[in-house]
N, C-alpha and C. Protein backbone atom coordinates (compact mmCIF):
# COMPACT_ATOMS: atom_id res chain seq x y z
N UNK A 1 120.87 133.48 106.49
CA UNK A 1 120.51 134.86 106.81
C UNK A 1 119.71 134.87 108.10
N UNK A 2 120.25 135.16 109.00
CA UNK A 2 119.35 135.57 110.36
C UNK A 2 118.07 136.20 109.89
N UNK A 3 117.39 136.00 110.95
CA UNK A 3 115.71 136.43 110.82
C UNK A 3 115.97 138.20 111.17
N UNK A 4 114.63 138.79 111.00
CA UNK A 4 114.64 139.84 111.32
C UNK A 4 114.99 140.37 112.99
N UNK A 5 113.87 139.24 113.16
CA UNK A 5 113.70 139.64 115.13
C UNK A 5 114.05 138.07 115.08
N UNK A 6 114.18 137.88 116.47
CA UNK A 6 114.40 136.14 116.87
C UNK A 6 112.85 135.84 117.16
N UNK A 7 113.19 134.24 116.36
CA UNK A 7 112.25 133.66 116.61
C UNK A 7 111.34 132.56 117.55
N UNK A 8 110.57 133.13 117.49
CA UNK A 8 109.83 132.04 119.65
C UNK A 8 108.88 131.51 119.06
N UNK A 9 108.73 130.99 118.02
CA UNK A 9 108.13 129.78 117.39
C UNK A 9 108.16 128.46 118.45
N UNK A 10 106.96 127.52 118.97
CA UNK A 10 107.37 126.53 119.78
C UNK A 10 106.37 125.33 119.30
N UNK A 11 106.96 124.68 119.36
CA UNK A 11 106.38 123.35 118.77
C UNK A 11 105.67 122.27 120.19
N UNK A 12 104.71 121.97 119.99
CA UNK A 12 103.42 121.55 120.71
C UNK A 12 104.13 119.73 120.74
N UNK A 13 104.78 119.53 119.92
CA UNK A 13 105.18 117.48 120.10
C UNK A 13 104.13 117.39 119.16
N UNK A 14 104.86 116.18 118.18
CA UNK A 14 104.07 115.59 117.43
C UNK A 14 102.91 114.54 118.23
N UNK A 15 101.85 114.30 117.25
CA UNK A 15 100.93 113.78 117.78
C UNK A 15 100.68 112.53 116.40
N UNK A 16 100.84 110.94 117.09
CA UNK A 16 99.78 110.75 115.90
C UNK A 16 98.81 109.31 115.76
N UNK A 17 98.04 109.25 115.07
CA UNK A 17 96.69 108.52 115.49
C UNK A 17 96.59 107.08 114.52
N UNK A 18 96.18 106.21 114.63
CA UNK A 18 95.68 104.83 114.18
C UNK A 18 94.95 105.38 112.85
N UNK A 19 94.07 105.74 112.75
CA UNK A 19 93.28 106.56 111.73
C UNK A 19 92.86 107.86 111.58
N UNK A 20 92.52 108.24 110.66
CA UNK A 20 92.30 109.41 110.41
C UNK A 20 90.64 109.79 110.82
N UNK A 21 90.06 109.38 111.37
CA UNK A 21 88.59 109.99 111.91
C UNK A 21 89.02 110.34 113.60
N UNK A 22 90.14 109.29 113.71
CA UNK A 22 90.67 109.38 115.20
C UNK A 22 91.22 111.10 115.55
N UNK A 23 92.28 111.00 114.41
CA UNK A 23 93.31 111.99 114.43
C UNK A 23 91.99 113.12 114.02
N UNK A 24 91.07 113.34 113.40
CA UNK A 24 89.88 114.65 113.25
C UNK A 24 89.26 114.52 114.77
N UNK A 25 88.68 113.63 115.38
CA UNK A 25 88.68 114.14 116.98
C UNK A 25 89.33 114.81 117.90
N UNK A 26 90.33 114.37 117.70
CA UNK A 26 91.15 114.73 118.39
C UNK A 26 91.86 116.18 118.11
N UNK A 27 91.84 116.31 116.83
CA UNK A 27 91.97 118.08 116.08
C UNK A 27 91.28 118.91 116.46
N UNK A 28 90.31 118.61 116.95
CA UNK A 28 88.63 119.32 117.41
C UNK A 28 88.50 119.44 118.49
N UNK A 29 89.16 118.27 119.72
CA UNK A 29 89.61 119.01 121.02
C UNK A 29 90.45 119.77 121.49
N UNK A 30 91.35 119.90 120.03
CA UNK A 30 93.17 121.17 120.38
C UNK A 30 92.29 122.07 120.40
N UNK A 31 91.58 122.22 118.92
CA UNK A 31 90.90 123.52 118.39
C UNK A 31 90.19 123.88 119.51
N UNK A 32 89.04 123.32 120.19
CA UNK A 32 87.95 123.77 121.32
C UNK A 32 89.17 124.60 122.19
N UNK A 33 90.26 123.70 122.81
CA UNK A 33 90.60 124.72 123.82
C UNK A 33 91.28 125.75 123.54
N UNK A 34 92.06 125.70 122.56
CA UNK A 34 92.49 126.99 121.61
C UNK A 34 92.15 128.22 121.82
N UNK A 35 90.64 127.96 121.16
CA UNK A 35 89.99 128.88 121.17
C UNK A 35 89.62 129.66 122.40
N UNK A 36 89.44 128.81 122.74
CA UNK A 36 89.01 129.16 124.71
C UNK A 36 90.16 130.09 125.00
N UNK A 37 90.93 130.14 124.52
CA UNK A 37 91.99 130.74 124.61
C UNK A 37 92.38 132.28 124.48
N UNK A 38 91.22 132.38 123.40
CA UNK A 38 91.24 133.36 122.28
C UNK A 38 92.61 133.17 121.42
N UNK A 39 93.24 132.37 121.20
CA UNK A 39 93.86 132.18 120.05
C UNK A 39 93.21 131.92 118.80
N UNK A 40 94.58 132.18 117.65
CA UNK A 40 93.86 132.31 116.51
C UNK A 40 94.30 130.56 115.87
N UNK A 41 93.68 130.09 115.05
CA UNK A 41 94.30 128.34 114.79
C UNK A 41 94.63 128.31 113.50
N UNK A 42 95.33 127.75 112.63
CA UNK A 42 95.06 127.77 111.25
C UNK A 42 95.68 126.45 110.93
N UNK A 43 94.97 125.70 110.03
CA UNK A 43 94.96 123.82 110.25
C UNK A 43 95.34 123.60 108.93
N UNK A 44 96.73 123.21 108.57
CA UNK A 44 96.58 122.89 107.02
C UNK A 44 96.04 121.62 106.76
N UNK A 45 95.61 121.58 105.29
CA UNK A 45 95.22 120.19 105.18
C UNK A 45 96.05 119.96 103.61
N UNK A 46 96.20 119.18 102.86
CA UNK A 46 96.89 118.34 101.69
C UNK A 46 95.69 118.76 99.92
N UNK A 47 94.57 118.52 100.92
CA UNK A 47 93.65 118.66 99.06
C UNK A 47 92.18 119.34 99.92
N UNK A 48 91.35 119.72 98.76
CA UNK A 48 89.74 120.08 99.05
C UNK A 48 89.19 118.61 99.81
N UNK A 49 89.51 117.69 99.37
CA UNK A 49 88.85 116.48 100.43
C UNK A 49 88.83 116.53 101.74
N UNK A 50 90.06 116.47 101.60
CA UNK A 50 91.10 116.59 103.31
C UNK A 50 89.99 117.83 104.07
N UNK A 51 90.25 118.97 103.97
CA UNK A 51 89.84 120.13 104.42
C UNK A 51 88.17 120.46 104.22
N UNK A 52 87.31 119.38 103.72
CA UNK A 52 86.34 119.43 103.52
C UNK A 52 85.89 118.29 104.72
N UNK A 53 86.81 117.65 104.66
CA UNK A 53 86.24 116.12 105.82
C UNK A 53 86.22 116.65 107.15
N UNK A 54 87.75 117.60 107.73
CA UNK A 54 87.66 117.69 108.62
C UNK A 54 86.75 118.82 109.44
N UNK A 55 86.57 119.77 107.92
CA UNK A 55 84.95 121.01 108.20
C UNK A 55 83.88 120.61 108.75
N UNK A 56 83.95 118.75 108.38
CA UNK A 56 82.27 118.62 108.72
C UNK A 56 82.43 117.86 109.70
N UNK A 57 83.59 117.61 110.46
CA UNK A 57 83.70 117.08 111.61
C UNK A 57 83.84 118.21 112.88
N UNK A 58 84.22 119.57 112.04
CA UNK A 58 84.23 120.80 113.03
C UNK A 58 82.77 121.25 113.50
N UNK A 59 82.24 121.38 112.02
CA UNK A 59 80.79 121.18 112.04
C UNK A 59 79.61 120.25 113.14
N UNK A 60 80.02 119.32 113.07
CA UNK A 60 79.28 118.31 113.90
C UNK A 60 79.87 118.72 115.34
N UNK A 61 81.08 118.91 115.38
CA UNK A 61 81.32 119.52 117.18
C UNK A 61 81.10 120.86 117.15
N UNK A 62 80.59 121.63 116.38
CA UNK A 62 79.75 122.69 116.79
C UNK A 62 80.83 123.56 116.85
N UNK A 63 82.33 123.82 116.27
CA UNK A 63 83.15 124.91 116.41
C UNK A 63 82.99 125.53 115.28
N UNK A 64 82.49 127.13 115.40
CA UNK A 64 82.61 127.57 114.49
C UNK A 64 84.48 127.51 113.27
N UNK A 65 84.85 128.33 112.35
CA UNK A 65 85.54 127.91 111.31
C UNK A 65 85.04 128.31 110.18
N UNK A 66 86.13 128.23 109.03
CA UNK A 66 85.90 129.07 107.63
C UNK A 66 87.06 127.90 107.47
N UNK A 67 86.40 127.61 105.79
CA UNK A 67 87.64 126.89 104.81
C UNK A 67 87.92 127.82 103.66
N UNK A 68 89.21 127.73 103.38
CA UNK A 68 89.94 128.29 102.12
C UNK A 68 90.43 127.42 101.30
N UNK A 69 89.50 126.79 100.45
CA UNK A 69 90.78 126.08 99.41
C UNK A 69 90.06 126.20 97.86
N UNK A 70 90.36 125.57 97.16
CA UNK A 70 89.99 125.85 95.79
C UNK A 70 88.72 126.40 95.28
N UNK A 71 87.74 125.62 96.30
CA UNK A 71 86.05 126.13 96.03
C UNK A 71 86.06 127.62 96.66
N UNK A 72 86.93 128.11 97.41
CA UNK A 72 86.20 129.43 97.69
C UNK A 72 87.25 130.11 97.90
N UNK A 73 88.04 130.61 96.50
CA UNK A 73 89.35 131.25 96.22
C UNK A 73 88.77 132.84 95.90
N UNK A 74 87.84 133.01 96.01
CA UNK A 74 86.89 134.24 95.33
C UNK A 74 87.04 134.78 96.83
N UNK A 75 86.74 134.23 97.94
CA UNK A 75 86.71 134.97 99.35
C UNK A 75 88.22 134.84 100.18
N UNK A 76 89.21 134.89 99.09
CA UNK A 76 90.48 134.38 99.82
C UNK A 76 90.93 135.45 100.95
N UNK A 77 91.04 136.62 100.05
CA UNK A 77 91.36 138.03 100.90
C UNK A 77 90.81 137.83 102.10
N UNK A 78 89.33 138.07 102.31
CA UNK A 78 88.64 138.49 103.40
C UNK A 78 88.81 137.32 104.43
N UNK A 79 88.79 135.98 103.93
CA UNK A 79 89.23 134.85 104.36
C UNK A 79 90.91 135.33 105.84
N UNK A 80 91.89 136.12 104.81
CA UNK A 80 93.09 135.49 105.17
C UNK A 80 92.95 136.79 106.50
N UNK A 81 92.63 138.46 105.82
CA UNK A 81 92.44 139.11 106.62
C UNK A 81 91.43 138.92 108.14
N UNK A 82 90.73 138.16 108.32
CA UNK A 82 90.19 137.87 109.18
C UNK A 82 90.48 136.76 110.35
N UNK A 83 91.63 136.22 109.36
CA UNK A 83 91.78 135.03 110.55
C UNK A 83 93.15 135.39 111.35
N UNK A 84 93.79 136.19 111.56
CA UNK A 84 93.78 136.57 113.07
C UNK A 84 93.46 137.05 113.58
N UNK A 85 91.91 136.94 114.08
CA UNK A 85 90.94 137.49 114.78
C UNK A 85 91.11 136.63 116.09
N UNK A 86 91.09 136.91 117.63
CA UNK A 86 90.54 135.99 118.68
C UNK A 86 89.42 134.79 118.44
N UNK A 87 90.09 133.74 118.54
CA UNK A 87 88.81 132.53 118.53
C UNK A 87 88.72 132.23 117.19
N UNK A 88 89.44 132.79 116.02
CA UNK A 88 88.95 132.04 115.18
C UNK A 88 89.74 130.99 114.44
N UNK A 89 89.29 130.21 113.67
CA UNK A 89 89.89 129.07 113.26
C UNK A 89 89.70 129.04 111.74
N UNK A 90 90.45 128.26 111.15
CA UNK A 90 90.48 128.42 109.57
C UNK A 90 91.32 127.02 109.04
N UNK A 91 90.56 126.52 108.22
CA UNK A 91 91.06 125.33 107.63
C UNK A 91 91.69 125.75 105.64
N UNK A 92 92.82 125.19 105.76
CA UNK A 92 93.48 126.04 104.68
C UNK A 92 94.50 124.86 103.66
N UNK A 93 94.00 124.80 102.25
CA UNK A 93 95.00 124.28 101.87
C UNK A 93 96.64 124.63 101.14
N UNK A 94 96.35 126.37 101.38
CA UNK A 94 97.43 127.32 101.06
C UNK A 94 97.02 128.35 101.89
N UNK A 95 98.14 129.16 102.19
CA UNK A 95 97.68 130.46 103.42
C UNK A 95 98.49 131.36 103.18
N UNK A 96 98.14 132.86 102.72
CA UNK A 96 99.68 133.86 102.65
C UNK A 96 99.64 134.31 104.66
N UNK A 97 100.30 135.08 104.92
CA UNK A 97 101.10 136.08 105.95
C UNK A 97 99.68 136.18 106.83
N UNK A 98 99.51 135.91 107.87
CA UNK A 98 98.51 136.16 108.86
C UNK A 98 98.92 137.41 109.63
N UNK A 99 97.85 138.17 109.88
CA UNK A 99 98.47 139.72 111.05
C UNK A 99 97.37 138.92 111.94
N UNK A 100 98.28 139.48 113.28
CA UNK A 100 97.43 138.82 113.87
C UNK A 100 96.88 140.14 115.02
N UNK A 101 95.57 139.72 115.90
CA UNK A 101 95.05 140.83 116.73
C UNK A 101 95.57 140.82 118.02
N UNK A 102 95.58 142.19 118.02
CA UNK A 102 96.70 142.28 119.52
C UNK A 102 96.37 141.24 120.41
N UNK A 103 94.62 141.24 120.50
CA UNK A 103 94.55 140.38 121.77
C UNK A 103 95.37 138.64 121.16
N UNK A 104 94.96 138.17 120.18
CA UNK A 104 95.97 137.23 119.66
C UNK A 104 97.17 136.93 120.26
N UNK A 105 97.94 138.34 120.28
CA UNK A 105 99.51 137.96 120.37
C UNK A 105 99.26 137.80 121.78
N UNK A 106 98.91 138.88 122.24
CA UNK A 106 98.77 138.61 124.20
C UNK A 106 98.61 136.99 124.25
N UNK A 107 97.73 136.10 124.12
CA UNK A 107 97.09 135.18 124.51
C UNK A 107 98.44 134.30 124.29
N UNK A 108 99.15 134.24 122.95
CA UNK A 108 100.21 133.24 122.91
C UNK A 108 99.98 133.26 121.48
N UNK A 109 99.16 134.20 120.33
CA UNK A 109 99.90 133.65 118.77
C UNK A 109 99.16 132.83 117.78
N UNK A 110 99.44 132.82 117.06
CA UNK A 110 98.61 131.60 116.03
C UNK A 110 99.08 130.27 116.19
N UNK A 111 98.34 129.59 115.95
CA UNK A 111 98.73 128.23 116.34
C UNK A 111 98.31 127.17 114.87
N UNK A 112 99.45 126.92 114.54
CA UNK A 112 99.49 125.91 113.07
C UNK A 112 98.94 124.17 113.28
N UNK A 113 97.93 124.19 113.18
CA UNK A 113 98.29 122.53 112.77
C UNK A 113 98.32 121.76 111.50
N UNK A 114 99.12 121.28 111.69
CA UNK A 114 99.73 120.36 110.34
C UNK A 114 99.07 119.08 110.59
N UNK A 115 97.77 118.93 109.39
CA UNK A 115 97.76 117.57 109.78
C UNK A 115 97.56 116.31 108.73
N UNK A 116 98.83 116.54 107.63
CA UNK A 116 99.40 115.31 107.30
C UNK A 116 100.93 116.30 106.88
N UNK A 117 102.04 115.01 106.97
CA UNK A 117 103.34 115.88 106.19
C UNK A 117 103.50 115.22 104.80
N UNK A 118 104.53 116.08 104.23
CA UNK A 118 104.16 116.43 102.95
C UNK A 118 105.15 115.52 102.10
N UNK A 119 105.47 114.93 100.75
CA UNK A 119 106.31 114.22 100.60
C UNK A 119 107.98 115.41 100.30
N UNK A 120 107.70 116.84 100.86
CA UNK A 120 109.02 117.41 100.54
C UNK A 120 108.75 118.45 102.41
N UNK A 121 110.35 117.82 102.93
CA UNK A 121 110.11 118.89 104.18
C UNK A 121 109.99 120.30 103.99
N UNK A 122 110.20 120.69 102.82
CA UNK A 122 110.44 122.57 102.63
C UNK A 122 109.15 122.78 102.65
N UNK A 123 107.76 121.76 102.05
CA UNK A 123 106.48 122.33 102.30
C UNK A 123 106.07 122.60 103.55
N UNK A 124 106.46 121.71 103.95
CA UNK A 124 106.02 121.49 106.31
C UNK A 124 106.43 122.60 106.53
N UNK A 125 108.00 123.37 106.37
CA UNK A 125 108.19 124.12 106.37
C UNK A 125 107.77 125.97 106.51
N UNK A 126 107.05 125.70 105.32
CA UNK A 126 106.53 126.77 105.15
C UNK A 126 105.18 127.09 105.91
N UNK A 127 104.18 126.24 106.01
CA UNK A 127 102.90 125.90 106.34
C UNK A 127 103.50 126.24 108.51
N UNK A 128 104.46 125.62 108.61
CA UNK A 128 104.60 125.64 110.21
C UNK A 128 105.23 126.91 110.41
N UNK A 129 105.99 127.82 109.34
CA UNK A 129 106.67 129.22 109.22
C UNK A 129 105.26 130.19 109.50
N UNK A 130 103.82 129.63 109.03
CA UNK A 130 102.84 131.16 109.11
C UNK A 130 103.00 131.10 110.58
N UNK A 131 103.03 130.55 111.40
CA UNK A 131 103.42 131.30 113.01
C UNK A 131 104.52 131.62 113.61
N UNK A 132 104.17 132.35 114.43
CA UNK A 132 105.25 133.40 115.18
C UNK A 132 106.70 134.31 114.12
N UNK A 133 105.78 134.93 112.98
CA UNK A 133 106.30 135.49 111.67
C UNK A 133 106.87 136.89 112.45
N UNK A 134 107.94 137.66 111.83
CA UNK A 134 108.34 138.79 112.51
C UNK A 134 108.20 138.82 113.96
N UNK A 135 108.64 137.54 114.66
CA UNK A 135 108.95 138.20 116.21
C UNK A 135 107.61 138.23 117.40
N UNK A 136 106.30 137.51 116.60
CA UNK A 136 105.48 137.11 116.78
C UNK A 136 105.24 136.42 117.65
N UNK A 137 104.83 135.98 118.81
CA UNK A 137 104.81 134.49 119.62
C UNK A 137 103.72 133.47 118.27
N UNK A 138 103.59 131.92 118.97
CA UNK A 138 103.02 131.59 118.02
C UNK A 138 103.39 129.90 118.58
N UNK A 139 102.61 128.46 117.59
CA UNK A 139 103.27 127.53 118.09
C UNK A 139 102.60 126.52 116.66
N UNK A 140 103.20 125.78 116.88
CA UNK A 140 102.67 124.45 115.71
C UNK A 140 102.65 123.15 116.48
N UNK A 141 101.87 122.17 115.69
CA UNK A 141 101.89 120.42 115.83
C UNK A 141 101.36 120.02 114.86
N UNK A 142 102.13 118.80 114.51
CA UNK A 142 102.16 117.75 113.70
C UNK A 142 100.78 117.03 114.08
N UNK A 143 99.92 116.88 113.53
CA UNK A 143 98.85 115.42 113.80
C UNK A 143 98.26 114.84 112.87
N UNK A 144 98.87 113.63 113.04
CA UNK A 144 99.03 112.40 111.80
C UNK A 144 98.69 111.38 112.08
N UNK A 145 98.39 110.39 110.89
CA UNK A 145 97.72 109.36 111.21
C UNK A 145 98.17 108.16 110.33
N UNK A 146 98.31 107.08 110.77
CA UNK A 146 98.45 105.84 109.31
C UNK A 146 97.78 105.81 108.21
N UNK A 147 96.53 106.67 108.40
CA UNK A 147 96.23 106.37 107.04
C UNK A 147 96.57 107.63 106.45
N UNK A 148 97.52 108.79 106.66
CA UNK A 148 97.66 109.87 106.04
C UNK A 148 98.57 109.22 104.25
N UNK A 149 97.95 110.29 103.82
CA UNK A 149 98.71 110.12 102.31
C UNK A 149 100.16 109.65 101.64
N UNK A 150 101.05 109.99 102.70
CA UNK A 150 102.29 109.88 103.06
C UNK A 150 102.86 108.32 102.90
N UNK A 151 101.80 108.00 103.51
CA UNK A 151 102.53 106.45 104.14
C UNK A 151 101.51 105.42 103.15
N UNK A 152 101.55 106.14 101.89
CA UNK A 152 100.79 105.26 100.88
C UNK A 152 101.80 105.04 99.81
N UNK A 153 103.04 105.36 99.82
CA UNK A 153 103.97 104.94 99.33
C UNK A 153 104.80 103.54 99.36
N UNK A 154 104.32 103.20 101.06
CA UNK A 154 104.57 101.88 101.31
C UNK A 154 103.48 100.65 100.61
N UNK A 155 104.60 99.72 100.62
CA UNK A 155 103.63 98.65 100.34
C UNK A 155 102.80 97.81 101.14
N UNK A 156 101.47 97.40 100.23
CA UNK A 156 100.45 96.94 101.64
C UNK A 156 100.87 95.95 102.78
N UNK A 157 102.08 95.41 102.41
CA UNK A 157 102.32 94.44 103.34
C UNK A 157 103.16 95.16 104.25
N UNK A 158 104.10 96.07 104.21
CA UNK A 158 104.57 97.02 105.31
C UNK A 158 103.50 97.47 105.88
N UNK A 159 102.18 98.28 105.39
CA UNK A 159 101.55 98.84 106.01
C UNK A 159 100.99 98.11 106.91
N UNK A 160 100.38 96.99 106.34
CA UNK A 160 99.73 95.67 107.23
C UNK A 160 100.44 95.38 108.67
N UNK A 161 102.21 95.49 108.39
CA UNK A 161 102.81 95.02 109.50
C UNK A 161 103.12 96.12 110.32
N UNK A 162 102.72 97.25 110.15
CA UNK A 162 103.20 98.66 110.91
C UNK A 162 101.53 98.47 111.50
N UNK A 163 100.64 98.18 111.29
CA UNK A 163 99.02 98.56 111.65
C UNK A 163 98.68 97.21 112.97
N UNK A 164 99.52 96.12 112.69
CA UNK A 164 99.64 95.10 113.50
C UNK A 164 100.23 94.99 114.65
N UNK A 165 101.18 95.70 114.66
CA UNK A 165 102.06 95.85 115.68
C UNK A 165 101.83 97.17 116.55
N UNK A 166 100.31 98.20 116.08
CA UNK A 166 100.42 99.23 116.90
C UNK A 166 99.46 98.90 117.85
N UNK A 167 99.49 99.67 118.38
CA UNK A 167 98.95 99.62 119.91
C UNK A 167 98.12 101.21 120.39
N UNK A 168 97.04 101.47 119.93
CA UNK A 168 96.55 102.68 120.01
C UNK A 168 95.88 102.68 121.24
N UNK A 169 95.60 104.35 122.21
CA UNK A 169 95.32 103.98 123.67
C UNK A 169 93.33 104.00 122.87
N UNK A 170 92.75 104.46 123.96
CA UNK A 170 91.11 104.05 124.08
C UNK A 170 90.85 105.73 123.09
N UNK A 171 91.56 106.09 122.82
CA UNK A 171 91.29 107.69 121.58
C UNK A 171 91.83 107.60 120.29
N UNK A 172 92.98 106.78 119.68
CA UNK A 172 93.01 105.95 118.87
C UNK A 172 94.62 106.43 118.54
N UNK A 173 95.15 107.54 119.68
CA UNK A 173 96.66 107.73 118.97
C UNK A 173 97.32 106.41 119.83
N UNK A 174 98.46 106.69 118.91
CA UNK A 174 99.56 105.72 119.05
C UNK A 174 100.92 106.61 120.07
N UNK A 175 102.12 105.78 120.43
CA UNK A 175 102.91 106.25 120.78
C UNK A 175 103.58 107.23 120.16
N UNK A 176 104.34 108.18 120.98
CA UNK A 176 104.98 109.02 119.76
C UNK A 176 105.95 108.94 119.10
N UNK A 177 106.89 107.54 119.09
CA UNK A 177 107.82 107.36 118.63
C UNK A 177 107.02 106.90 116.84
N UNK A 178 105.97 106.67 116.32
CA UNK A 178 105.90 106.57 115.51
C UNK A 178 105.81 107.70 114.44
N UNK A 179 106.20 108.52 115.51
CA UNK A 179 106.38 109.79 114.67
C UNK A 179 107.38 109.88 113.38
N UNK A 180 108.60 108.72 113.79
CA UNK A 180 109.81 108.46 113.22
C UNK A 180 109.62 108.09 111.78
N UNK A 181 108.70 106.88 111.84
CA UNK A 181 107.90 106.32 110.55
C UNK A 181 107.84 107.69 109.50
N UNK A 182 106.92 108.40 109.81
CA UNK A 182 106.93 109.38 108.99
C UNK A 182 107.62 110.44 108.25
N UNK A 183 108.97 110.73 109.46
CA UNK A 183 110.30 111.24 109.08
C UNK A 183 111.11 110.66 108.12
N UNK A 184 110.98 109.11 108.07
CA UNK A 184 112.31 108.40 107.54
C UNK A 184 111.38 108.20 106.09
N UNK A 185 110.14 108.34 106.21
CA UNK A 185 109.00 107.76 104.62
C UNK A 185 109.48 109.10 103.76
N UNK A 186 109.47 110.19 104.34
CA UNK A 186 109.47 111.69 103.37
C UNK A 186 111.15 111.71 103.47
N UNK A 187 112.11 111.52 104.11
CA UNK A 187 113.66 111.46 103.68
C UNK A 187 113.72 110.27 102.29
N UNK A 188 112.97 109.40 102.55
CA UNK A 188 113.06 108.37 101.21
C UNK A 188 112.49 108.91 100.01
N UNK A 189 111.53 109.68 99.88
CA UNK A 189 110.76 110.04 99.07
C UNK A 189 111.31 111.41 98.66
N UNK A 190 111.90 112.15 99.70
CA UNK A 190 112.81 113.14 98.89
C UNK A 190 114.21 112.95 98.39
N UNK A 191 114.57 111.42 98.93
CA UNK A 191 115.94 111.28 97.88
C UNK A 191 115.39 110.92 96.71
N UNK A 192 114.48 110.11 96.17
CA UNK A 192 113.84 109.46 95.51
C UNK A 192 113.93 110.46 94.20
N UNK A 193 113.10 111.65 94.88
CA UNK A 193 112.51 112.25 93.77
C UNK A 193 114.28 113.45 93.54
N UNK A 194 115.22 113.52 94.19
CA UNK A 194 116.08 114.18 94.13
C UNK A 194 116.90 113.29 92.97
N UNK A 195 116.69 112.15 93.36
CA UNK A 195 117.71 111.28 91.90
C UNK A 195 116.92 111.42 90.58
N UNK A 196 115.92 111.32 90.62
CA UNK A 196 114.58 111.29 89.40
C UNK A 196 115.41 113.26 88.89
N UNK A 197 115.14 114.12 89.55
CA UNK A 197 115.49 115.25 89.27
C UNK A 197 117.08 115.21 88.45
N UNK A 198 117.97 114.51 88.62
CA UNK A 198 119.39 114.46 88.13
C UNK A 198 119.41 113.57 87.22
N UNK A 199 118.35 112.66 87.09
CA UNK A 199 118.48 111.60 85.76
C UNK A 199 118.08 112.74 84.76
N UNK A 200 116.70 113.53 84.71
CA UNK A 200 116.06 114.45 84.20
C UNK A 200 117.11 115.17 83.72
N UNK A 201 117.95 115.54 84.47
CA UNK A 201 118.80 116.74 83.87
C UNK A 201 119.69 115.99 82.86
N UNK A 202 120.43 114.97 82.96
CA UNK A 202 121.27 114.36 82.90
C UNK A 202 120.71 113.91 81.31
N UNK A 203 119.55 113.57 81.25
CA UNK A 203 118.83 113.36 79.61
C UNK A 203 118.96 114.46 79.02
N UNK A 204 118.58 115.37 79.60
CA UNK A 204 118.23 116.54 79.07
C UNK A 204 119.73 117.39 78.00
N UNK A 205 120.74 116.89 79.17
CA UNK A 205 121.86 117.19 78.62
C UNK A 205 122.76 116.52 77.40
């Protein structure tokens, strides 16, 4: 089904990092200029940990920000209504429909970051869909890290030999072809769980 209006959704290039304190620095310098921007940001994260770690790393660089996730589901509304405001930023482990403020759209849109992917692409999906909604401008990026959740499926001795062989510059990302790693881990993990789903049925029957 075609979209309503066409969509100018644009994707920023994946980004991704040696570790995960690396990959939260480096989230915190998109966000700074972002904002500068007057764009609006909205950062998913995986659990309350996730989105709690990288608060207090927003915190310590002094960008203002609001989190939405399980602890403060009571302020969700005012939460969701507010964050397309100019300049502001919001760390989210679920997000409905953002409106965003005119000056927003002028500037270039909401801007998604994703920063771990998920073990099913339809979630990435959705999370990189809250921008540029109805015809919207808008943009997303991937920023990931080896130690994201994802790549804990492997075994320690793969991981060992993927961590050995990287080569991170003096900020701690890696090249971007390791972006691939992460594509081919969640295609395995969604056939995986797609056969598990047909044995299921298959008992059932």
């Amino acid at each position: 089904v075609p979209t309503h209006r066409p969509c100018i959704r644009q994707s920023l290039g994946s980004r991704v990092f040696a570790s995960q304190s690396a990959k939260r620095l480096a989230i915190a310098a998109v966000v700074r200029e972002l904002i500068s921007e007057q764009r609006s940001v909205l950062i998913g994260t995986p659990s309350v940990s996730a989105s709690e770690a990288l608060s207090e790393q927003l915190r310590l660089e002094e960008i203002e920000h609001v989190v939405l996730n399980a602890r403060y589901l009571a302020a969700e509304a005012e939460i969701v209504a507010e964050a397309g405001q100019p300049g502001r930023v919001t760390i989210a482990t679920n997000m409905a429909d953002i409106l965003l403020h005119d000056g927003v759209r002028s500037a270039g849109g909401l801007h998604v970051i994703a920063t771990e992917m998920h073990s099913s692409a339809r979630i990435d999906r959705q999370l990189v869909g809250r921008a540029a909604r109805q015809g919207d401008p808008g943009s997303f990026q991937f920023m990931l890290s080896l130690e994201d959740e994802l790549l804990r499926v492997l075994t320690p001795r793969e991981m060992q030999r993927i961590r050995n062989r990287a080569r991170p510059d003096a900020q701690g990302e890696l090249p971007a072809r390791y972006f691939k790693l992460f594509r081919k881990t969640q295609r395995q993990l969604e056939r995986l769980h797609a056969k598990h789903r047909r044995l299921l049925l298959k008992n059932q029957g």
